[in-house]
Protein backbone atom coordinates (compact mmCIF):
# COMPACT_ATOMS: atom_id res chain seq x y z
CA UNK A 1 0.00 0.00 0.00
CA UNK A 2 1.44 3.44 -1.35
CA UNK A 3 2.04 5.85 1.88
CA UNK A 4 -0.78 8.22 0.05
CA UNK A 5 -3.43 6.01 0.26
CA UNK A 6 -2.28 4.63 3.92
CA UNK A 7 -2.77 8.15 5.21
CA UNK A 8 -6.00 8.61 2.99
CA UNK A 9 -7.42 5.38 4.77
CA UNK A 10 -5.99 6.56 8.23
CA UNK A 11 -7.49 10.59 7.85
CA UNK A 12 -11.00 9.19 6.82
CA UNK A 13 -11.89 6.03 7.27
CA UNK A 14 -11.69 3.26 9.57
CA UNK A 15 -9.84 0.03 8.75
CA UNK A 16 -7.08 -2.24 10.29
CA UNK A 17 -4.12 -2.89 8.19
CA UNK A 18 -3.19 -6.48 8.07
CA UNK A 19 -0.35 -7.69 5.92
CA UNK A 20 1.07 -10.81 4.58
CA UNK A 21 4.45 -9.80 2.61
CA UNK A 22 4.83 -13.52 1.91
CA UNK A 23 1.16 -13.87 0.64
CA UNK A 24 1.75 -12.06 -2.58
CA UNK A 25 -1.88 -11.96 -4.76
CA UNK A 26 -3.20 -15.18 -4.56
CA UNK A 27 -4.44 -14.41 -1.17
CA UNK A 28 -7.05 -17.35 -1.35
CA UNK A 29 -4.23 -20.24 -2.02
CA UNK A 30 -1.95 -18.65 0.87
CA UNK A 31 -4.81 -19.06 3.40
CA UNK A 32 -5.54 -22.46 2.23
CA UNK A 33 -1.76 -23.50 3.55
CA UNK A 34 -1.42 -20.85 6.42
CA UNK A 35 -4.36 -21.60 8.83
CA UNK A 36 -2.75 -19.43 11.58
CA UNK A 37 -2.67 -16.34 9.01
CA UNK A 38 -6.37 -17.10 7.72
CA UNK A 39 -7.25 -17.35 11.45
CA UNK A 40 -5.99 -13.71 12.35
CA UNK A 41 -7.31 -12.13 9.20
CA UNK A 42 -10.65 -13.28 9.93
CA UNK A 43 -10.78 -12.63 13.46
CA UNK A 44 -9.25 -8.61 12.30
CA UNK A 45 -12.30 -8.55 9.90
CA UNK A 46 -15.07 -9.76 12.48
CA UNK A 47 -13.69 -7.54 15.56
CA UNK A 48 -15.34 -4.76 16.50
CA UNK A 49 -14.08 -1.38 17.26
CA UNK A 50 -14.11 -1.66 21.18
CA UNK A 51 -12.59 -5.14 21.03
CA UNK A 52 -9.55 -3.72 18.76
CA UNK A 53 -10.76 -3.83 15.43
CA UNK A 54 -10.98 -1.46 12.84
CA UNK A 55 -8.44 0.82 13.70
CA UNK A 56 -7.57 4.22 11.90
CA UNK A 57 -3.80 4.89 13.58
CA UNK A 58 -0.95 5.15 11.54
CA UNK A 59 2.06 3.44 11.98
């Protein structure tokens, strides 16, 4: 993610950022053979904002 939209997303809008360097795009086959990574992603994506989801801090 370019640093412009980062601080876009992080002025305006609320969102975690979760990364997976090693994932590259084929998201879907990396969570098929990472179960710990598919785990956290979904539990980022399901938490709410007072259980420490969805947060809008930068780096």
């Amino acid at each position: 993610m370019t640093e412009a939209v980062h601080d876009a997303l992080a002025t305006r809008a609320r969102y975690t950022r979760f990364e997976l360097p090693a994932a590259g795009h084929r998201l879907g086959l990396w969570f098929q053979d990472h179960a710990d990574d598919r785990r956290a992603f979904v539990t980022a994506v399901l938490a709410a904002p007072d259980e420490g989801g969805w947060t809008a801090t930068p780096d």
